[in-house]
C-alpha atoms as a PDB file:
ATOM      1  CA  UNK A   1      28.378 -22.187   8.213  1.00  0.00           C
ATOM      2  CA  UNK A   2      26.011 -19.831   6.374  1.00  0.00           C
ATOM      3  CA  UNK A   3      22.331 -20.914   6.428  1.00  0.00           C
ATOM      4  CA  UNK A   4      20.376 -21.752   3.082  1.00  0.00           C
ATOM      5  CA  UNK A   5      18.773 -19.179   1.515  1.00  0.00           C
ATOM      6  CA  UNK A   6      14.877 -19.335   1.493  1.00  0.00           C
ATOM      7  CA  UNK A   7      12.884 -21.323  -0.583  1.00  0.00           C
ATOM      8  CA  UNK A   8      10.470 -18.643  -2.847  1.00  0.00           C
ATOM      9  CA  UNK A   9       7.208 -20.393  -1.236  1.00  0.00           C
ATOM     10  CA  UNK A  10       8.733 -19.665   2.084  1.00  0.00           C
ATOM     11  CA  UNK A  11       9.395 -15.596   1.409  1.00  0.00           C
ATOM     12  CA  UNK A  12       6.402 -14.895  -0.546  1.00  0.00           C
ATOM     13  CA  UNK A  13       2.722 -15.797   0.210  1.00  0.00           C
ATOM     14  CA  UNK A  14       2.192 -15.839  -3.275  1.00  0.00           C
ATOM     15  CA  UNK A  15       2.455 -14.039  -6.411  1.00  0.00           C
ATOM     16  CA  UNK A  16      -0.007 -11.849  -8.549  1.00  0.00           C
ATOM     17  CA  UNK A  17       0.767 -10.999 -12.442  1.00  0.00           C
ATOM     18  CA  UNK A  18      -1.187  -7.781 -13.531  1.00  0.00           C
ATOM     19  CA  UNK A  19      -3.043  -7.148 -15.913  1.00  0.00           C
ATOM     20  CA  UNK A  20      -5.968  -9.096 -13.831  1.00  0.00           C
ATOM     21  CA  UNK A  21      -9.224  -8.402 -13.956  1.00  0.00           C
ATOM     22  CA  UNK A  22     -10.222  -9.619 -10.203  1.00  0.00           C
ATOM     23  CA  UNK A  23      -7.724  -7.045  -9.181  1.00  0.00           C
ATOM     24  CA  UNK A  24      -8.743  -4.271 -11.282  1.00  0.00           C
ATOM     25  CA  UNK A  25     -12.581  -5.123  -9.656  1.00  0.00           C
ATOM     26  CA  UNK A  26     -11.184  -4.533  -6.300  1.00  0.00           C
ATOM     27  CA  UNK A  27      -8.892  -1.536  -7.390  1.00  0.00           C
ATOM     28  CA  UNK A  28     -12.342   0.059  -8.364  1.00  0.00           C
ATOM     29  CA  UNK A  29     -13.761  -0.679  -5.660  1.00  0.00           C
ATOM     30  CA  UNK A  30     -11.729   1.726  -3.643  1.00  0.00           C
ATOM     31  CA  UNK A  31     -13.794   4.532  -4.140  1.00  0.00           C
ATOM     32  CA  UNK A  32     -12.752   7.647  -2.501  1.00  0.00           C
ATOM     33  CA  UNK A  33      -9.093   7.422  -2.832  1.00  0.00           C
ATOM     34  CA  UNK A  34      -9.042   8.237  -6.616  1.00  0.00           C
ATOM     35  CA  UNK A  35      -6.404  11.124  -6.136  1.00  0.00           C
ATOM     36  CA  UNK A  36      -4.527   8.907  -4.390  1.00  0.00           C
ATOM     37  CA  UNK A  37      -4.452   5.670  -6.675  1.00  0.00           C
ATOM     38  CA  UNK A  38      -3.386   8.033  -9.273  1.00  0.00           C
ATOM     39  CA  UNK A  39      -0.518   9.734  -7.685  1.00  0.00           C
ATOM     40  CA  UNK A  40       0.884   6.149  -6.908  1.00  0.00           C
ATOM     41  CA  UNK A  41       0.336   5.149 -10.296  1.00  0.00           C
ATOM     42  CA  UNK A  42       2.371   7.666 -11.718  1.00  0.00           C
ATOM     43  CA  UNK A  43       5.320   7.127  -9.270  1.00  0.00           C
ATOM     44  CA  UNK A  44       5.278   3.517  -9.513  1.00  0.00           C
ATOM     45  CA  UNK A  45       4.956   3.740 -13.150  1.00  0.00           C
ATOM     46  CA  UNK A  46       8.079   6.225 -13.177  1.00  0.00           C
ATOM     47  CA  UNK A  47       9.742   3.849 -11.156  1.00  0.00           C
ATOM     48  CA  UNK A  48       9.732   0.779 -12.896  1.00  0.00           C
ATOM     49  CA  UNK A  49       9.709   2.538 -16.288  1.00  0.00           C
ATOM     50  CA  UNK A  50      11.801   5.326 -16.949  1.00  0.00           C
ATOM     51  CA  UNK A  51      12.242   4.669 -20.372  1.00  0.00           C
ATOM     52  CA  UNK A  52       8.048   6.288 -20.133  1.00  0.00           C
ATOM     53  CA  UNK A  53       9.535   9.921 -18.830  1.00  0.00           C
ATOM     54  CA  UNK A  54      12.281   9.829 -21.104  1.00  0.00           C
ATOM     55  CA  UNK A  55       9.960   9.842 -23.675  1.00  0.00           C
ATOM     56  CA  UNK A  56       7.927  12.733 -22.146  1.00  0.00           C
ATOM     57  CA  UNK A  57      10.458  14.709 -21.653  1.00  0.00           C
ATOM     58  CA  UNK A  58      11.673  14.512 -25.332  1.00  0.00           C
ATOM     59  CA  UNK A  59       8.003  15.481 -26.378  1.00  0.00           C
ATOM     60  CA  UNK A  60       7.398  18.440 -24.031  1.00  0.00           C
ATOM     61  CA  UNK A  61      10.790  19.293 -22.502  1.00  0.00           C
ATOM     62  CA  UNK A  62      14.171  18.044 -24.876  1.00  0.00           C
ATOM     63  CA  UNK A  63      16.597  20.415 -23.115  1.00  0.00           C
ATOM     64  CA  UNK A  64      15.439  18.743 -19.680  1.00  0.00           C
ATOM     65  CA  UNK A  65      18.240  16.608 -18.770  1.00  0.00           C
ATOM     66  CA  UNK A  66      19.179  17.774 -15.138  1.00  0.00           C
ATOM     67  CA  UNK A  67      15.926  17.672 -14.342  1.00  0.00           C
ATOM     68  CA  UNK A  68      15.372  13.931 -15.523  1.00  0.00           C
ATOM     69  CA  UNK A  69      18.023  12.484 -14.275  1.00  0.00           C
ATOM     70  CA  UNK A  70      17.037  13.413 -10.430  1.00  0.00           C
ATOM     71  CA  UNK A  71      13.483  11.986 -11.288  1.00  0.00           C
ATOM     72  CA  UNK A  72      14.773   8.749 -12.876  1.00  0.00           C
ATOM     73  CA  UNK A  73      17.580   8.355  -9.947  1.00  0.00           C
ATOM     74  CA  UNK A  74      14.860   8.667  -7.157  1.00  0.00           C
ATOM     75  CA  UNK A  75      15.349   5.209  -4.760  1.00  0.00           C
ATOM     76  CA  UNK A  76      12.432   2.655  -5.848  1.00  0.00           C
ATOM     77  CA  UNK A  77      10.741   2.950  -2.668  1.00  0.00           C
ATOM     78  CA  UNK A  78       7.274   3.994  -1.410  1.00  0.00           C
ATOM     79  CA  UNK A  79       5.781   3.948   1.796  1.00  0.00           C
ATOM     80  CA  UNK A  80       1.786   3.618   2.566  1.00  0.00           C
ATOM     81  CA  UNK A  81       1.285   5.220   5.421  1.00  0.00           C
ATOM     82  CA  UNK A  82      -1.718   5.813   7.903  1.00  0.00           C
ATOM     83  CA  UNK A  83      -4.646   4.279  10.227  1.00  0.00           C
ATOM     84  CA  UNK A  84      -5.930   1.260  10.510  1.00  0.00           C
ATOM     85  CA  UNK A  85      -8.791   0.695   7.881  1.00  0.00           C
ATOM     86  CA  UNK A  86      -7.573   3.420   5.488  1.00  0.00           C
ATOM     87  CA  UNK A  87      -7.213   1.107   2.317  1.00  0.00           C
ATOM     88  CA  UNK A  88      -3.302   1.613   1.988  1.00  0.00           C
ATOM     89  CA  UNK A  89      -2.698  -2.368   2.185  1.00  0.00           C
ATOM     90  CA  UNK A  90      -5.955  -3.142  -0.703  1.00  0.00           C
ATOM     91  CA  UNK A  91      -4.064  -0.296  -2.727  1.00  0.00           C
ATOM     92  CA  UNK A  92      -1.035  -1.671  -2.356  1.00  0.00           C
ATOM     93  CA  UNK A  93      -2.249  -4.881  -3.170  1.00  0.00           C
ATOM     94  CA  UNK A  94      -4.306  -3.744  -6.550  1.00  0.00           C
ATOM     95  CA  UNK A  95      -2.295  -0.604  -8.008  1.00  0.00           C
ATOM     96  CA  UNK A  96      -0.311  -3.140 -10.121  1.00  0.00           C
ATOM     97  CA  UNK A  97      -3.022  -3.635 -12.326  1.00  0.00           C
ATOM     98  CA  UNK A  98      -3.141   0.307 -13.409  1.00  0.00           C
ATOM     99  CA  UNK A  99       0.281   0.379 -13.830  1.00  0.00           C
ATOM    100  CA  UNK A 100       0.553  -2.555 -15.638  1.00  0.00           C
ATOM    101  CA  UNK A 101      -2.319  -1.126 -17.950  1.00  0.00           C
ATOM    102  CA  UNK A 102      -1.046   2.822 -18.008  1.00  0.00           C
ATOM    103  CA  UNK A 103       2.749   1.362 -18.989  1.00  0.00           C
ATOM    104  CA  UNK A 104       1.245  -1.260 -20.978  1.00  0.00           C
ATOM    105  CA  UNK A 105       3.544  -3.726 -19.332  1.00  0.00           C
ATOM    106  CA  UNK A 106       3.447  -7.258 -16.822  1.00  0.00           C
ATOM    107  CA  UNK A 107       3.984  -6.535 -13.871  1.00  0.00           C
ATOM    108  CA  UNK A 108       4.344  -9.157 -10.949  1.00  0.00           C
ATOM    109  CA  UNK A 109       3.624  -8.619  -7.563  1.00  0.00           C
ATOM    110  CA  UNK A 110       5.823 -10.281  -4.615  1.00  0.00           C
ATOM    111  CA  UNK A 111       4.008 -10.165  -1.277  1.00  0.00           C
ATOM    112  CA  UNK A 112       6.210 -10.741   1.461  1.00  0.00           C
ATOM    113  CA  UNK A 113       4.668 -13.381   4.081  1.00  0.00           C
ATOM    114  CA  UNK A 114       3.340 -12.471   7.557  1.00  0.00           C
ATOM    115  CA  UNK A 115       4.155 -15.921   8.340  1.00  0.00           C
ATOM    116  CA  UNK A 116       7.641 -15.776   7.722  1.00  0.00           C
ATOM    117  CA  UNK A 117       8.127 -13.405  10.878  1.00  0.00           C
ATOM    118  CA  UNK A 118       9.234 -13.973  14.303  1.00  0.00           C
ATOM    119  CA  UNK A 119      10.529 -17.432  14.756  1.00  0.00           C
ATOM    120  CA  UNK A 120      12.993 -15.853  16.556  1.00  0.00           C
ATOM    121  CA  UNK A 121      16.454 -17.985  14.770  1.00  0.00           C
ATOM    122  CA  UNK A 122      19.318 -15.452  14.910  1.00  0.00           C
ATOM    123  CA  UNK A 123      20.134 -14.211  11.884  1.00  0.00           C
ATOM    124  CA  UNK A 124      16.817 -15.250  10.844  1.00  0.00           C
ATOM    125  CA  UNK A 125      15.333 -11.478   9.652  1.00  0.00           C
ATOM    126  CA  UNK A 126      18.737 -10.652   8.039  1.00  0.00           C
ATOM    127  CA  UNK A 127      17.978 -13.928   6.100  1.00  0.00           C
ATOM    128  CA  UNK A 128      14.529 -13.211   5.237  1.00  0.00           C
ATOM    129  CA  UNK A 129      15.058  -9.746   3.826  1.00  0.00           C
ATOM    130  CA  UNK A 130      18.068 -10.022   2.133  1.00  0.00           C
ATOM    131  CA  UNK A 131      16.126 -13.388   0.230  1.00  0.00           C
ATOM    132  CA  UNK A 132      13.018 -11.732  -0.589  1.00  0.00           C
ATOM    133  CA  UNK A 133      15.854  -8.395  -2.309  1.00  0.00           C
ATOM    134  CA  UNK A 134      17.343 -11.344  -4.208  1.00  0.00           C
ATOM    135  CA  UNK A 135      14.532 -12.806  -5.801  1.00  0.00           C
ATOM    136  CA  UNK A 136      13.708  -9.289  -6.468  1.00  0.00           C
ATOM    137  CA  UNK A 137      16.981  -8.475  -8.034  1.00  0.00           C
ATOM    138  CA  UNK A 138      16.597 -11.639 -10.407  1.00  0.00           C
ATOM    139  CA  UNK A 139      13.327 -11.499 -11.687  1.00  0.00           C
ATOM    140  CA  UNK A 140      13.769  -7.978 -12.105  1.00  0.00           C
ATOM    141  CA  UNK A 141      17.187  -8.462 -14.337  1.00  0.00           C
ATOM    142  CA  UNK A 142      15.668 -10.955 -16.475  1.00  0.00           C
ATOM    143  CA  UNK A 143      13.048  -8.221 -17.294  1.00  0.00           C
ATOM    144  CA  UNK A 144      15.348  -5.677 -19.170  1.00  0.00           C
ATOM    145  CA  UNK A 145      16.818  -6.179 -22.864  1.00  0.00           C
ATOM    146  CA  UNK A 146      20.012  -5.819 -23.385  1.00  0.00           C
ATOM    147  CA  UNK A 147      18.962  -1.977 -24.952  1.00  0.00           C
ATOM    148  CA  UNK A 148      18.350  -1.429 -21.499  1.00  0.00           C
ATOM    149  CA  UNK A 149      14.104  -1.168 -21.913  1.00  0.00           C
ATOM    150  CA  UNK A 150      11.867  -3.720 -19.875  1.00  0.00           C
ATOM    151  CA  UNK A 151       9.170  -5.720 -20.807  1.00  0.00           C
ATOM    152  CA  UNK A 152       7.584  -5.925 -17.657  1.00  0.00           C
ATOM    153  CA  UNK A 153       8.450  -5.045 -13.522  1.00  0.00           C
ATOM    154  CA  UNK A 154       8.233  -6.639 -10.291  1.00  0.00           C
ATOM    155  CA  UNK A 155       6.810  -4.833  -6.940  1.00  0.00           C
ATOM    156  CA  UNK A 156       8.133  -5.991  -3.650  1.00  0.00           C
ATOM    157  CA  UNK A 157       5.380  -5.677  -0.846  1.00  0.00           C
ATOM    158  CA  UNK A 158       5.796  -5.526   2.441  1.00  0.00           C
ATOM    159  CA  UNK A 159       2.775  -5.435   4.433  1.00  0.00           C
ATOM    160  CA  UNK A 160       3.342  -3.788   8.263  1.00  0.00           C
ATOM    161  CA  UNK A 161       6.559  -3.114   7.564  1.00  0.00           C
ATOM    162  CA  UNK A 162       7.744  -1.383  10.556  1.00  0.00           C
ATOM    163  CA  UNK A 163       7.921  -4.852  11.919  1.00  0.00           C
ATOM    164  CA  UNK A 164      11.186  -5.303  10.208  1.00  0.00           C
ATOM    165  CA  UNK A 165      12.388  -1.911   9.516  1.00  0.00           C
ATOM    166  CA  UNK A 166      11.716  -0.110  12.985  1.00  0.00           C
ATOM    167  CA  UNK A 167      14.341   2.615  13.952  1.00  0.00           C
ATOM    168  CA  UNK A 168      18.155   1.313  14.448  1.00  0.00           C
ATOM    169  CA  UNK A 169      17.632   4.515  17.284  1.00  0.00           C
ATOM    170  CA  UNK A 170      15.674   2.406  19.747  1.00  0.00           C
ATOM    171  CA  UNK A 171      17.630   1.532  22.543  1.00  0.00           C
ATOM    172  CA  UNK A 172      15.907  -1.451  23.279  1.00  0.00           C
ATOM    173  CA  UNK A 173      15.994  -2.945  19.493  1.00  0.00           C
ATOM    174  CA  UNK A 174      18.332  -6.384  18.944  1.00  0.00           C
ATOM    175  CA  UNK A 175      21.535  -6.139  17.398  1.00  0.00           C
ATOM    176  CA  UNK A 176      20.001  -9.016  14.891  1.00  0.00           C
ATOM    177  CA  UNK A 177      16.856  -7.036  14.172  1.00  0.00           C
ATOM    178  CA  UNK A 178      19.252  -3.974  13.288  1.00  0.00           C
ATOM    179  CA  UNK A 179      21.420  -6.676  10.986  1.00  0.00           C
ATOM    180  CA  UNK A 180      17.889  -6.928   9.232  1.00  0.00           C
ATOM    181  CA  UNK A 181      17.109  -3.057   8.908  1.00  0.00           C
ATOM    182  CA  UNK A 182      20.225  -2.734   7.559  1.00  0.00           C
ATOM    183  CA  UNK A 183      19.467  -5.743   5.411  1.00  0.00           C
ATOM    184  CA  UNK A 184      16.732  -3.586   4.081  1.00  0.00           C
ATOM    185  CA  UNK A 185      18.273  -0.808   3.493  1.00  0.00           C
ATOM    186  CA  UNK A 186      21.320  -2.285   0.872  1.00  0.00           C
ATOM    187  CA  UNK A 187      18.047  -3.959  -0.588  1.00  0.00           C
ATOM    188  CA  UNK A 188      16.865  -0.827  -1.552  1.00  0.00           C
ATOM    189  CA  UNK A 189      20.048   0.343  -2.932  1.00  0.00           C
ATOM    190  CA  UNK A 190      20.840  -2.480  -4.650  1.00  0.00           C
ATOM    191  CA  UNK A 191      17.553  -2.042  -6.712  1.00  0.00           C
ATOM    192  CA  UNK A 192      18.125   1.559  -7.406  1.00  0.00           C
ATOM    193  CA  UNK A 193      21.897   1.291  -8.524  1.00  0.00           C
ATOM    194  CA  UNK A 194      20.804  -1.464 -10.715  1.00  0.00           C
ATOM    195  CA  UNK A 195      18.342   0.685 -12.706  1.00  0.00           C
ATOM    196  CA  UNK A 196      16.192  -2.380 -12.348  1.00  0.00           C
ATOM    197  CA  UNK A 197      12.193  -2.660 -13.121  1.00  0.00           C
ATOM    198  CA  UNK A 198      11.402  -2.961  -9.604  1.00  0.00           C
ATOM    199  CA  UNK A 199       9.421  -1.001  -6.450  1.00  0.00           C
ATOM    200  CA  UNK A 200       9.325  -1.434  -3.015  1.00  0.00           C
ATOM    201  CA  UNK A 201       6.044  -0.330  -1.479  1.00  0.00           C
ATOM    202  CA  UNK A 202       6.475  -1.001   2.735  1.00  0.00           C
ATOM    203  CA  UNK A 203       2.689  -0.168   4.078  1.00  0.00           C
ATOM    204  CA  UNK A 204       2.961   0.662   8.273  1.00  0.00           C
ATOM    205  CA  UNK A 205       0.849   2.476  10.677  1.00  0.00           C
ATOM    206  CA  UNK A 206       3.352   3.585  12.316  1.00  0.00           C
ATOM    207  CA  UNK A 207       5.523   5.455   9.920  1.00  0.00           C
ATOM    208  CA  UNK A 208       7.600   7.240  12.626  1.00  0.00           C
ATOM    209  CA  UNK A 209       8.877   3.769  14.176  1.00  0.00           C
ATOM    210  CA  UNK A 210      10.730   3.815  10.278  1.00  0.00           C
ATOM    211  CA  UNK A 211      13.949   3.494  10.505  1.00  0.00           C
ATOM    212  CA  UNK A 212      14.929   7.639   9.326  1.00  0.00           C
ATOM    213  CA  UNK A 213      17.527   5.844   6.762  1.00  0.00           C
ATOM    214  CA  UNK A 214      14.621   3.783   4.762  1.00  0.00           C
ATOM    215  CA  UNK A 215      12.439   7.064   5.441  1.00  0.00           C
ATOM    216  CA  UNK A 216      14.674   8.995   3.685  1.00  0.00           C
ATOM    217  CA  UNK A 217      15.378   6.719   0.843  1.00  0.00           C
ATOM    218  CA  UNK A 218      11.439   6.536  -0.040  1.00  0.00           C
ATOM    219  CA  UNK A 219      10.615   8.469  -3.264  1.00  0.00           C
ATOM    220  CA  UNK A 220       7.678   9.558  -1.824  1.00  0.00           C
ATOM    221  CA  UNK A 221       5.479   9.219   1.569  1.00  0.00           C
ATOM    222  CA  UNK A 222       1.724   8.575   1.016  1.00  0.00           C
ATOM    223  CA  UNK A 223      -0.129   9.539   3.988  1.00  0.00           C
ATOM    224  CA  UNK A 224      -3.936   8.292   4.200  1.00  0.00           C
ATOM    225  CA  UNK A 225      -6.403   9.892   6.073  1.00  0.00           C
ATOM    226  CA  UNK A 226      -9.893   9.020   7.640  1.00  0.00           C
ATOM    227  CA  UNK A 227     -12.279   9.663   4.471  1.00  0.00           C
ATOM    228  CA  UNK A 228     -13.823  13.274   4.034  1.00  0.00           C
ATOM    229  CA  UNK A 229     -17.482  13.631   3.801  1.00  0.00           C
ATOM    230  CA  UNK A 230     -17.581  14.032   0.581  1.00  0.00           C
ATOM    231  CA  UNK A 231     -15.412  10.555   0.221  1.00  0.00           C
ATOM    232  CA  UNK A 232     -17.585   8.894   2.369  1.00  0.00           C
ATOM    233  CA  UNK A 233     -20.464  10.043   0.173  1.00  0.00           C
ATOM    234  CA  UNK A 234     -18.424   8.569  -3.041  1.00  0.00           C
ATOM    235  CA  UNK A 235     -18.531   5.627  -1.193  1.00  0.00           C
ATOM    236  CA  UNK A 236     -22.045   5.233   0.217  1.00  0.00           C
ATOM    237  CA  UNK A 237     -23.599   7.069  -2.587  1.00  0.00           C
ATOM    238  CA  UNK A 238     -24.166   4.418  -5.248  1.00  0.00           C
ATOM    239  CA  UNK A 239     -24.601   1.223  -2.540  1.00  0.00           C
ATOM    240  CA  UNK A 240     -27.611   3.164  -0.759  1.00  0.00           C
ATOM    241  CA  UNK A 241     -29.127   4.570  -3.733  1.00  0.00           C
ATOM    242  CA  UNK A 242     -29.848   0.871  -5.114  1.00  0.00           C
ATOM    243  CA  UNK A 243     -31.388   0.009  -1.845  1.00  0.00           C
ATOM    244  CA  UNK A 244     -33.708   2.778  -3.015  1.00  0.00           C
ATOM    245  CA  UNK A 245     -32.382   5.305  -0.280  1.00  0.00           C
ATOM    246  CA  UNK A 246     -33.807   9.242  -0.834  1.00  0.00           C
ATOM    247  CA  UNK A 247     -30.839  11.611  -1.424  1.00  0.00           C
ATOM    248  CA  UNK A 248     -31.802  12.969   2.671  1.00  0.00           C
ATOM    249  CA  UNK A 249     -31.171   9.696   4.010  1.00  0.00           C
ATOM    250  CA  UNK A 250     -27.705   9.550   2.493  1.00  0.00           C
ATOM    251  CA  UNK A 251     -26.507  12.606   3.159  1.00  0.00           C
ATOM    252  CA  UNK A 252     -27.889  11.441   7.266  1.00  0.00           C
ATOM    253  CA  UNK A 253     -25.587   8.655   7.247  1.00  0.00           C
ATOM    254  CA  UNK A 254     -22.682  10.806   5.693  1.00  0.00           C
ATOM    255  CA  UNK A 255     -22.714  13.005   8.628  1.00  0.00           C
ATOM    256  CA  UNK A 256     -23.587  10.005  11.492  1.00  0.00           C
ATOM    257  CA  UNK A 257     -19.792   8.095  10.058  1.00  0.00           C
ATOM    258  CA  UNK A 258     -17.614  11.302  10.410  1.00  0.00           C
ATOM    259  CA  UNK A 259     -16.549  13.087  13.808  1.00  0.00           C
ATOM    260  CA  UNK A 260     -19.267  13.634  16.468  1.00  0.00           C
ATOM    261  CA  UNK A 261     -19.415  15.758  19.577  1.00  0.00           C
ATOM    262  CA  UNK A 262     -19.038  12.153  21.204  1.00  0.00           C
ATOM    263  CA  UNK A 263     -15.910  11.385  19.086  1.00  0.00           C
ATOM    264  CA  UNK A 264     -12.982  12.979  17.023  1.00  0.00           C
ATOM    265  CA  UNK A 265     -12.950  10.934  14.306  1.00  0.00           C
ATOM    266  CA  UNK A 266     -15.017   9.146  11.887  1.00  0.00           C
ATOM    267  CA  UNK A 267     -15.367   5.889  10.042  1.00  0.00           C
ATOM    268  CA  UNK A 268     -13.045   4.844   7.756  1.00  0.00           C
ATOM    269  CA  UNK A 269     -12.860   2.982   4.915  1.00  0.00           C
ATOM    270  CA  UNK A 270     -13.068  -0.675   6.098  1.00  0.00           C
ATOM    271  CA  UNK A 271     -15.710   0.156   8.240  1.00  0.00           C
ATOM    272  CA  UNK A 272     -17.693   1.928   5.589  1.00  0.00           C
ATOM    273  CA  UNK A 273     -17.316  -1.123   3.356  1.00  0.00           C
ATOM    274  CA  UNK A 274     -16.923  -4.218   5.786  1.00  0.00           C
ATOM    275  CA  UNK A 275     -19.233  -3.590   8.626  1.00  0.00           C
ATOM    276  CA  UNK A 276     -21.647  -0.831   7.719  1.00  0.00           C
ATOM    277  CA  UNK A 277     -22.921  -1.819   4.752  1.00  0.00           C
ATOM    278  CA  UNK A 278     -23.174  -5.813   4.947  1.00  0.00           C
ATOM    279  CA  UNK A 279     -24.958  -5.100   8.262  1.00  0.00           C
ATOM    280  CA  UNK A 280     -27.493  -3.396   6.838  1.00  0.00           C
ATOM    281  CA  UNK A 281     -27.948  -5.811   4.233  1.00  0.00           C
ATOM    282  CA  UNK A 282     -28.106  -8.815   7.253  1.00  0.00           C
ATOM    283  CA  UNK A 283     -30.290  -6.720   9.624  1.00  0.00           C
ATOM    284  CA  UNK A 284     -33.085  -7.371   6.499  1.00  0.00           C
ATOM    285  CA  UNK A 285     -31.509 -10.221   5.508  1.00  0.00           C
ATOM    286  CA  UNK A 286     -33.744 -13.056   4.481  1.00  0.00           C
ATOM    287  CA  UNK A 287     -37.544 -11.705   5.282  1.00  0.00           C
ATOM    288  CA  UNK A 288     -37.700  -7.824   4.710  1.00  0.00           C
ATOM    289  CA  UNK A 289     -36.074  -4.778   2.576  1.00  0.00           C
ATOM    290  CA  UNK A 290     -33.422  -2.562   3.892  1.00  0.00           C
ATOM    291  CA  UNK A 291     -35.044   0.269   5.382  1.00  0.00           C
ATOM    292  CA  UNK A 292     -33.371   3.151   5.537  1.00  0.00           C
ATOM    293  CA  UNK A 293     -34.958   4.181   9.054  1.00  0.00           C
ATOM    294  CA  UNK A 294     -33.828   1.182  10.585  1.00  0.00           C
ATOM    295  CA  UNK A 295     -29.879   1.584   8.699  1.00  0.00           C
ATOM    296  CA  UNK A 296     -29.784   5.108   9.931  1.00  0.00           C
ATOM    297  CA  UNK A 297     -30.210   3.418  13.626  1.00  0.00           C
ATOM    298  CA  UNK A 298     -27.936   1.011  13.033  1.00  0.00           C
ATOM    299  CA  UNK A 299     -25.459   3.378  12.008  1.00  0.00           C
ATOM    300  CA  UNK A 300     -25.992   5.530  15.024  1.00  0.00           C
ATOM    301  CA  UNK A 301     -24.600   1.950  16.868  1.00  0.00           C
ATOM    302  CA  UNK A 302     -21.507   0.956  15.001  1.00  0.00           C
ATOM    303  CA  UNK A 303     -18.634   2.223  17.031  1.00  0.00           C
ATOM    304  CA  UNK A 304     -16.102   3.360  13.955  1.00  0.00           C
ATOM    305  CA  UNK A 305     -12.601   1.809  14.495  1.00  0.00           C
ATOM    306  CA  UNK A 306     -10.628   3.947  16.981  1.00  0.00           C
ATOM    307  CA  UNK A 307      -7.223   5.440  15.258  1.00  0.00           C
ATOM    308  CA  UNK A 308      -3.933   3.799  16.011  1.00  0.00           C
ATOM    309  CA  UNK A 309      -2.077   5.390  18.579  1.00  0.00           C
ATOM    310  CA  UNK A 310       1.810   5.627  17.480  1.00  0.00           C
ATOM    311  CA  UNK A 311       3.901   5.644  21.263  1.00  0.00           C
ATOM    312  CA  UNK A 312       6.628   7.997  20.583  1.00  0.00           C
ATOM    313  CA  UNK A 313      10.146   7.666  22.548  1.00  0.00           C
ATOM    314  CA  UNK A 314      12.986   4.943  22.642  1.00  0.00           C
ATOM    315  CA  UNK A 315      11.534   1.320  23.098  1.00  0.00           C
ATOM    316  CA  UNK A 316       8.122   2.890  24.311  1.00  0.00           C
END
């Protein structure tokens, strides 16, 4: 007998319709990735709404049809990809609001739950995956006209995703687990060969534990890296400076959260934003200014999150 299909509440922890201004705040707050919220704004926003390029192209290119149709037939799919800390799962979180603003559409997130995960019924992951691609699928149908245009889109997250898509390769991997990767991989498919209003984005540190199939469906890989020093600047810049920080004191802590001769790598951006900062504020915090002496010190003694180590090898 073939088990119920999840409940919505059980798939998803909840959902998030764009335009919202919370999540445009936060979406601005990720300073320092600005190249990088605007590439995946443009690919999510081809994604979901090709009807946009069409209309490009027949502005700036009309004999471009070749050309189009390999952008427009691109699987819906985009992995985040990088260290702990590098602000691929916030992004992932907030880029619906551009989007929804750039293609002057709604646009509804679906955030698949953590909790959901590993109560180890056979079957169970298959069930899980190929629930949260329906309720994809069917939001996402009732979103196009029968001209074919859409008045909004639908993103399907998936947060440390290489928890249900890891490599089919790995000797050591359940034949149920591989069920669910392949679950995964006829969700994607399914989206695509609809023509649907709908992206995947699957966020992992470990992008080489991807299954290569769902690797090589993904219309485009966005590596994030440790931030540069002129990032980390972007991001300290305006905080310090209203603490009344000089412009030497700044550029001091710049260098102290990148690579050292006692380390070979630097802060990144959760530890810029989460733990440097609000300690400096609480060091002071309730009887004295920050001083910036005393936040270069402390800076010197925050350890900056050491980068995820990816084993390599079958089941290793």
């Amino acid at each position: 007998m073939e088990s119920a299909k999840p409940s919505f509440s059980e798939l998803f922890e909840h959902t998030i319709n764009f335009p919202d201004p919370n999540m445009r705040e936060r979406l601005g707050l990720l300073v320092g990735l600005d190249d990088t919220k605007e590439t995946l704004k443009k690919i999510i926003g081809l994604l979901i709404n090709p009807d946009g390029v069409a209309e490009w192209a027949k502005k700036h290119h009309p004999d471009a049809k070749q050309i189009l149709n390999f952008v427009t037939r691109r699987p819906p799919l985009i992995i985040l990809a990088g260290d702990v800390g590098s602000g691929k799962s916030e992004l992932a979180y907030t880029i619906g609001d551009a989007v929804a603003r750039q293609q002057n559409i709604e646009v509804t997130l679906f955030p698949l739950s953590l909790a959901t995960r590993g109560q180890g019924r056979v079957g169970q992951m298959t069930q899980l995956i190929s629930g949260a691609f329906e309720y994809t699928l069917e939001h996402a149908k009732k979103l196009k006209n029968e001209e074919g245009k859409s008045r909004g889109a639908v993103i399907l997250l998936v947060d440390e995703a290489d928890a249900l898509a890891q490599s089919r390769e790995n000797e050591q991997m359940h034949h149920e687990d591989k069920a669910g990767v392949n679950a995964f991989i006829r969700g994607i498919d399914s989206l695509g060969n609809g023509k649907l209003p709908a992206a995947v984005i699957m966020c992992t540190n470990r992008p080489n534990s991807l299954d290569p199939a769902i690797r090589r469906r993904a219309a485009e890989i966005v590596y994030f890296k440790r931030p540069s020093a002129e990032s980390r600047k972007s991001v300290l810049h305006q905080p310090l400076s209203e603490l009344g920080f000089a412009e030497d004191d700044i550029i001091k802590i710049v260098e102290l959260t990148g690579s050292t001769g006692e380390r070979s790598y630097g802060f990144t951006f959760s530890d810029l934003v989460q733990r440097l900062l609000p300690s400096m504020v609480l060091d002071a915090y309730p009887n004295s200014a920050v001083d910036p002496k005393r936040a270069i010190q402390l800076t010197e003694n925050i350890l900056p999150t050491e980068p995820f180590k990816e084993r390599m090898g079958n089941g290793e």
